[in-house]
N, C-alpha and C. Protein backbone atom coordinates (compact mmCIF):
# COMPACT_ATOMS: atom_id res chain seq x y z
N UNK A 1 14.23 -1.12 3.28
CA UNK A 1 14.88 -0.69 2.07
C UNK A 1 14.71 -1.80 1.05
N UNK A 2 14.56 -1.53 0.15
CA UNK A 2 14.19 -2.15 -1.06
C UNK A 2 14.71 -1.83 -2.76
N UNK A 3 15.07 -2.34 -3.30
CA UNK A 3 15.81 -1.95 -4.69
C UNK A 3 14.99 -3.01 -5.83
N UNK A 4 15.11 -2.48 -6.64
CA UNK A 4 14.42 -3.41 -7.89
C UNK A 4 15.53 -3.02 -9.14
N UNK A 5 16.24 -4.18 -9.22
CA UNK A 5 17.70 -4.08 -10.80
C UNK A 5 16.49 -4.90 -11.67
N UNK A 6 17.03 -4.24 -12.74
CA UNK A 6 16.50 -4.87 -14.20
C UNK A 6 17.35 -4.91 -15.40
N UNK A 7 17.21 -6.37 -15.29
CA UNK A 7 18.58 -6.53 -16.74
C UNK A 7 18.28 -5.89 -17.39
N UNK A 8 16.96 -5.58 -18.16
CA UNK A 8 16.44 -5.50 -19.73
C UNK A 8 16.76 -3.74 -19.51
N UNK A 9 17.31 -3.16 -18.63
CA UNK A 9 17.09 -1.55 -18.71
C UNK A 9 18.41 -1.53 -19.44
N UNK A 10 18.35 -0.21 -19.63
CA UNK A 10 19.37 0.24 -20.45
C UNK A 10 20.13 0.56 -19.80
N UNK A 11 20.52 0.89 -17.98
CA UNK A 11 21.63 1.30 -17.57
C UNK A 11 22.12 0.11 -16.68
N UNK A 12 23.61 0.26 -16.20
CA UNK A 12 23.99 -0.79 -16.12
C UNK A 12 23.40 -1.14 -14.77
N UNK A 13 23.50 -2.64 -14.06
CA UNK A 13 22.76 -2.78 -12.72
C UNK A 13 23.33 -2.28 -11.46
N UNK A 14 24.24 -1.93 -11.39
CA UNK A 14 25.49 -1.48 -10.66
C UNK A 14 25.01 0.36 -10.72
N UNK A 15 24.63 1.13 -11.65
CA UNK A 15 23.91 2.29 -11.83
C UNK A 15 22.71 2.50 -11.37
N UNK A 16 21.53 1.67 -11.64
CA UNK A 16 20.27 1.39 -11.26
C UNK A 16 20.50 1.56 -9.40
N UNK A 17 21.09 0.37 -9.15
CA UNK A 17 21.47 0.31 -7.94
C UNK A 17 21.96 1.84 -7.21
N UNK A 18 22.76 2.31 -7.53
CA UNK A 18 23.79 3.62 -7.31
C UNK A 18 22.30 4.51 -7.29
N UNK A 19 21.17 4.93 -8.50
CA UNK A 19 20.50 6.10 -7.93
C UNK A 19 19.49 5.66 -7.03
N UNK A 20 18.96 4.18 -7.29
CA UNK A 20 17.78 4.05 -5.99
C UNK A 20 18.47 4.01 -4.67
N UNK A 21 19.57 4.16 -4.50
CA UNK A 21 20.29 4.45 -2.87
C UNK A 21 20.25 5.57 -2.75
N UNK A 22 20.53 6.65 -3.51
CA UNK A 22 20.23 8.00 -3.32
C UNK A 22 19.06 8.53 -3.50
N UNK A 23 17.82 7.76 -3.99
CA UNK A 23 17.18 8.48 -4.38
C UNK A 23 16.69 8.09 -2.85
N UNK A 24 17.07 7.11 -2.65
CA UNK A 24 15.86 6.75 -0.28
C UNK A 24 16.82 7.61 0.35
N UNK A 25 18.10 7.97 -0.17
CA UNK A 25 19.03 8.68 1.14
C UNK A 25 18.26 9.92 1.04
N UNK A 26 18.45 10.54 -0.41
CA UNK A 26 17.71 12.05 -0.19
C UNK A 26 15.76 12.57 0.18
N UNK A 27 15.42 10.91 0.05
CA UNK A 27 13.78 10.91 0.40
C UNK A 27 13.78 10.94 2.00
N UNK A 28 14.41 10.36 2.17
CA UNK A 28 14.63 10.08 3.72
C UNK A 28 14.39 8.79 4.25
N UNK A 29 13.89 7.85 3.10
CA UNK A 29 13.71 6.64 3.44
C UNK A 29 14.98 5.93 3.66
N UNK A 30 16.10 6.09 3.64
CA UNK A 30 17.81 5.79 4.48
C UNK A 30 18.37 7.31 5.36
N UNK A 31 17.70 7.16 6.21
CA UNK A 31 18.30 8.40 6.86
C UNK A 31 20.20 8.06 7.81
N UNK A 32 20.56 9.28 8.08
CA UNK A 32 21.97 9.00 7.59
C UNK A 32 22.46 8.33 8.88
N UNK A 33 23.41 7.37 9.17
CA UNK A 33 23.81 6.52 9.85
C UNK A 33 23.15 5.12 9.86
N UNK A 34 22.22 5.27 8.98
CA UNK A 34 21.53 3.41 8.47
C UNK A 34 22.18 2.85 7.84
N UNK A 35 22.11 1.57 8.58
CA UNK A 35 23.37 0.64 7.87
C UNK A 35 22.75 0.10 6.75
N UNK A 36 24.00 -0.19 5.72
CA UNK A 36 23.16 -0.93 4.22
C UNK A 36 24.01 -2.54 4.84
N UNK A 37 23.25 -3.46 4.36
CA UNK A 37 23.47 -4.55 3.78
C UNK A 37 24.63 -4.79 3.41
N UNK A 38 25.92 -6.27 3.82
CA UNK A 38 26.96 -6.26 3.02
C UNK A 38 26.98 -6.34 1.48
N UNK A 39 28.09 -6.59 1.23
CA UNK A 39 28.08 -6.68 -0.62
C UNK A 39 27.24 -7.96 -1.13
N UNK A 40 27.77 -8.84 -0.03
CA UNK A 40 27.62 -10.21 -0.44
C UNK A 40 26.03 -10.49 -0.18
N UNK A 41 25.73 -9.58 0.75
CA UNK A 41 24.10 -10.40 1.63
C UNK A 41 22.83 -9.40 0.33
N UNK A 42 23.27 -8.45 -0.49
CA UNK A 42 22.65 -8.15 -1.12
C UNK A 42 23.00 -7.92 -2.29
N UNK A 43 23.99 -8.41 -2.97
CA UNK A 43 23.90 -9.16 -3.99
C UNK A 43 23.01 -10.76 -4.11
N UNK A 44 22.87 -11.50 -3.22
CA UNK A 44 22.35 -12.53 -2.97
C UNK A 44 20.92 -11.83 -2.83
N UNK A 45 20.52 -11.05 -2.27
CA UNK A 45 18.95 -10.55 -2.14
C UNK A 45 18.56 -10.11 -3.81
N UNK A 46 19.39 -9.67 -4.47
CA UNK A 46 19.14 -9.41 -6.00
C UNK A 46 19.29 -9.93 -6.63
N UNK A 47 19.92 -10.87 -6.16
CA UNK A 47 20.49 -12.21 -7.86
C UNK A 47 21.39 -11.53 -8.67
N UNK A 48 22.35 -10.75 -8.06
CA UNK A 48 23.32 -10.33 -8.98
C UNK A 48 24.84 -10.76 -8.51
N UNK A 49 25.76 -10.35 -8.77
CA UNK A 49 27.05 -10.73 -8.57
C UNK A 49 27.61 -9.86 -7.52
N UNK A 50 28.46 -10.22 -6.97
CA UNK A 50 29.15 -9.59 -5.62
C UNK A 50 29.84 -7.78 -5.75
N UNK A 51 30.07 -8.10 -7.22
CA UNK A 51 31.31 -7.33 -7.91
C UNK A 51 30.22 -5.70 -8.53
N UNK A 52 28.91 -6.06 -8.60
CA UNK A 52 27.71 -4.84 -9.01
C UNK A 52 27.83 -4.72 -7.93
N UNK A 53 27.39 -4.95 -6.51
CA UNK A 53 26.93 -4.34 -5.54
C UNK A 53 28.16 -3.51 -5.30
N UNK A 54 29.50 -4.00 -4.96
CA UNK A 54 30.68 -3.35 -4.15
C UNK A 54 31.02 -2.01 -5.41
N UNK A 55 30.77 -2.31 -6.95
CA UNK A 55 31.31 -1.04 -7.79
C UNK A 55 30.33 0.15 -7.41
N UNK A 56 29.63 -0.77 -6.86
CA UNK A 56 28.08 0.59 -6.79
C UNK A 56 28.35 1.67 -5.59
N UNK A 57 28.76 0.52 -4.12
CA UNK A 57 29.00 1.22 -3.29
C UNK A 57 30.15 2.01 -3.08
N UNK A 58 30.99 1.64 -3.80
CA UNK A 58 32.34 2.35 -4.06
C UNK A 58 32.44 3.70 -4.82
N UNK A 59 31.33 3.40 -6.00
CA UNK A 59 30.96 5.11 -6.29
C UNK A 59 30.56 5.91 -5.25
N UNK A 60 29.57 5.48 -4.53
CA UNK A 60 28.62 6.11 -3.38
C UNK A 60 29.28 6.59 -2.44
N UNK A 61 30.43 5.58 -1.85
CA UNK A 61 31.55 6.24 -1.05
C UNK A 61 32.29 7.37 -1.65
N UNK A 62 32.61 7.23 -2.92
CA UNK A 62 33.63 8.17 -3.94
C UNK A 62 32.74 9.45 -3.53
N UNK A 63 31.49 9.70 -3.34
CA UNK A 63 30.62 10.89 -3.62
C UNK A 63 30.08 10.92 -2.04
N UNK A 64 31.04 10.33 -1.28
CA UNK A 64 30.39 10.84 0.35
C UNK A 64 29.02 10.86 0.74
N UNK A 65 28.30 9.69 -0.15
CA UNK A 65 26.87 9.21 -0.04
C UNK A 65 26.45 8.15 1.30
N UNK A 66 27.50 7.20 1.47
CA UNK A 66 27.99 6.46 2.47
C UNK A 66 29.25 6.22 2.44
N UNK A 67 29.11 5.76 3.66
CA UNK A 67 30.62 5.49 4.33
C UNK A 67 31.01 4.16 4.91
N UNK A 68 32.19 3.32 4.35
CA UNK A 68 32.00 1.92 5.20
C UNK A 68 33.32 2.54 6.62
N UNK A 69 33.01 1.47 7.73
CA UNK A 69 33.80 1.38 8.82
C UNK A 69 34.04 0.22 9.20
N UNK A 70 34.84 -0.14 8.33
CA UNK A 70 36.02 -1.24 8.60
C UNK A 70 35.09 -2.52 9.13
N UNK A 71 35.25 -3.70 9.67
CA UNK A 71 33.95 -4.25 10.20
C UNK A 71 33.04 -4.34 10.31
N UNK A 72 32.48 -3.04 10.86
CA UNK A 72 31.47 -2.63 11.19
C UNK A 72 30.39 -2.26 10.54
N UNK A 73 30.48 -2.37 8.86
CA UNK A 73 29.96 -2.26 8.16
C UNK A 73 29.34 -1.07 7.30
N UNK A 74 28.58 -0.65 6.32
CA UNK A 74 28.47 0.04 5.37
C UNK A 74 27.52 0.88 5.71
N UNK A 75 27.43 2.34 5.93
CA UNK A 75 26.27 3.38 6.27
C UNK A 75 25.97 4.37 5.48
N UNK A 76 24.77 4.79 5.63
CA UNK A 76 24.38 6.09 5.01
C UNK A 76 25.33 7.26 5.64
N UNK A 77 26.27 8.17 5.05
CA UNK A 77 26.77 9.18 5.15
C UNK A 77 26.06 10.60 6.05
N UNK A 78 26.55 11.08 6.55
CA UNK A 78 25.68 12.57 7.56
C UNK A 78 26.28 13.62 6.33
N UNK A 79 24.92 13.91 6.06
CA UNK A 79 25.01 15.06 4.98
C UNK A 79 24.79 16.66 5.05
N UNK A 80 24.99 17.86 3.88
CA UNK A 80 24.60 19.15 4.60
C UNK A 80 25.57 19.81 5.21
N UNK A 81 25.02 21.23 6.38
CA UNK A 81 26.04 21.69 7.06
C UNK A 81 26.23 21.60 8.21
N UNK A 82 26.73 21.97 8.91
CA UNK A 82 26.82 21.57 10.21
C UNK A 82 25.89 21.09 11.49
N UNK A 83 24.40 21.89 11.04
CA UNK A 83 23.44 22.40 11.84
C UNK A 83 22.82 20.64 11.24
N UNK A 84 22.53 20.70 10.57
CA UNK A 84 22.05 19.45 9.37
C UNK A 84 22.30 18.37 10.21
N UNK A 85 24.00 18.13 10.21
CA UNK A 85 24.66 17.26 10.28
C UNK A 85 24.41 16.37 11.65
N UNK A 86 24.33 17.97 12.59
CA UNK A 86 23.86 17.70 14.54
C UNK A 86 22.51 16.86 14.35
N UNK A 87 21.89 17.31 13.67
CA UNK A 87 20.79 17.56 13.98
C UNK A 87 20.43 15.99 13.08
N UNK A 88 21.20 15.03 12.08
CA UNK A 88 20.93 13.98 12.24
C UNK A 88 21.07 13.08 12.81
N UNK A 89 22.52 13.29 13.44
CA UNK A 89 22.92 12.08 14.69
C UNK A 89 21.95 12.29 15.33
N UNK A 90 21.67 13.67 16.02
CA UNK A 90 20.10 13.58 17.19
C UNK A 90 19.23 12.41 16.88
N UNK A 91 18.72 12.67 15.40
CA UNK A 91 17.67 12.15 15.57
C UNK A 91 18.11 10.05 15.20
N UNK A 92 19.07 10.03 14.90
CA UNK A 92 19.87 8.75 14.87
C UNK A 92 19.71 7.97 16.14
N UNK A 93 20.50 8.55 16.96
CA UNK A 93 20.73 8.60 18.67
C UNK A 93 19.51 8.23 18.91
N UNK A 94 18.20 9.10 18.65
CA UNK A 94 17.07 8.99 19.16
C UNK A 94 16.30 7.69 19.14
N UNK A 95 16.28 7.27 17.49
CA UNK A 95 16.04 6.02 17.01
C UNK A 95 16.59 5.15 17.58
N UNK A 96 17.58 4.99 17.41
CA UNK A 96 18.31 3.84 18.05
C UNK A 96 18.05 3.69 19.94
N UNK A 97 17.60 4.24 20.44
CA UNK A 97 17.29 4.44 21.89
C UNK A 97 16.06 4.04 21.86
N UNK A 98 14.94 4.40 20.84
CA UNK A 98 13.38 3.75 21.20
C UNK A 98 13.64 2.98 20.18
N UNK A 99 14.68 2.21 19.62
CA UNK A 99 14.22 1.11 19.18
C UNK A 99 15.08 -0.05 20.67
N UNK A 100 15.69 0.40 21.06
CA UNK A 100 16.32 -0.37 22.62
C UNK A 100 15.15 -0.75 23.32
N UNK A 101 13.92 0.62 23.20
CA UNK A 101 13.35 0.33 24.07
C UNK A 101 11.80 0.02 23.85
N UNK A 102 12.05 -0.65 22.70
CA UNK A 102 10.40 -1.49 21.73
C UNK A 102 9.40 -0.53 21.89
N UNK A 103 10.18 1.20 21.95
CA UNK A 103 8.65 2.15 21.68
C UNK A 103 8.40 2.21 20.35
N UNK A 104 6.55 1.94 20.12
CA UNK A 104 6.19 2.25 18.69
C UNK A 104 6.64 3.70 17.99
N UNK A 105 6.82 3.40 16.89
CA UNK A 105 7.23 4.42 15.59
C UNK A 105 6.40 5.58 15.96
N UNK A 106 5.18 5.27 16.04
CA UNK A 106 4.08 6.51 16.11
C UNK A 106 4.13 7.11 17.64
N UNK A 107 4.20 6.20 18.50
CA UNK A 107 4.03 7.06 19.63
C UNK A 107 4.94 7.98 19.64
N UNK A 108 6.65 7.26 19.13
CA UNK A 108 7.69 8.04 19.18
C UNK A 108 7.84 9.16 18.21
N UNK A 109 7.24 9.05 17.61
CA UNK A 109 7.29 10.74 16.74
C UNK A 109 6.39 11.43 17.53
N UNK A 110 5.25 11.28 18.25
CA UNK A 110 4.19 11.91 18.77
C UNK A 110 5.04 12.57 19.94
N UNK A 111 5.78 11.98 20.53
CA UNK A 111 7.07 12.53 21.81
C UNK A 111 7.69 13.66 21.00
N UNK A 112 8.33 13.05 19.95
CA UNK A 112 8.71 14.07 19.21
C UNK A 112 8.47 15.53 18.85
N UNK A 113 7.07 14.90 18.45
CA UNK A 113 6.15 16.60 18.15
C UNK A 113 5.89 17.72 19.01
N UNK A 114 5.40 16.58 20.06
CA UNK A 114 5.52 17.27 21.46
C UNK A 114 6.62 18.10 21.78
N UNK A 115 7.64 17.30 22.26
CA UNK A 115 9.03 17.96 22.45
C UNK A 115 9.53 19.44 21.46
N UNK A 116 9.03 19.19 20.26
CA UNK A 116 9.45 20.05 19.59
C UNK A 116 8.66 21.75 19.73
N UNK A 117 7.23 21.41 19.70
CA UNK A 117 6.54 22.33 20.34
C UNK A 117 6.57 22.98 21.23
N UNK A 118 7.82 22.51 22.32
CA UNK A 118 8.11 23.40 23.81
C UNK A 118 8.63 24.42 23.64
């Protein structure tokens, strides 16, 4: 994940910030249960102040975009309807299991395809 703020734009950096999170949540490049970055560890990755990152994510929460859990830190939200919703933890669950188990990205979608084809 990656963000690019720019003083010289016309919207504020705290905004900038707010649609390039949605614009990877709804690309799929933050699929939902990926953790973001604290306030502090990416404000420091942007050179901005503590206080843009947390107003940003606080909208994002306001709009059930992500969700923080206490400690545990700040995530992409499970979005959609119900079927949606299953059907991202699956593939969450999934990730997180071949990444336990250092299988490549590609092979593991190729399981995938497979599987899905049955």
């Amino acid at each position: 994940m990656s963000f690019v703020l720019d003083s010289a734009h016309p919207s504020p950096l705290h905004e900038q910030l707010r649609v390039q999170l949605i614009e990877q949540v709804r690309s799929g490049a933050l699929p939902a249960g990926a953790k973001l970055p604290t306030v502090r560890g990416l404000a420091e990755q942007l050179s901005v102040a503590p206080n843009t990152i947390a107003k940003a994510y606080r909208e994002l929460e306001a709009d059930d975009i992500i969700e923080t859990r206490g400690r545990a830190g700040t995530f992409v939200s499970v979005h959609g309807d119900v079927t949606q919703q299953q059907a991202q933890h699956a593939a969450r669950a999934y990730a997180d299991r071949i990444h336990e188990l250092r299988v490549p990205a590609d092979d593991a979608l190729t399981y995938v395809a497979a599987a899905i084809r049955k």
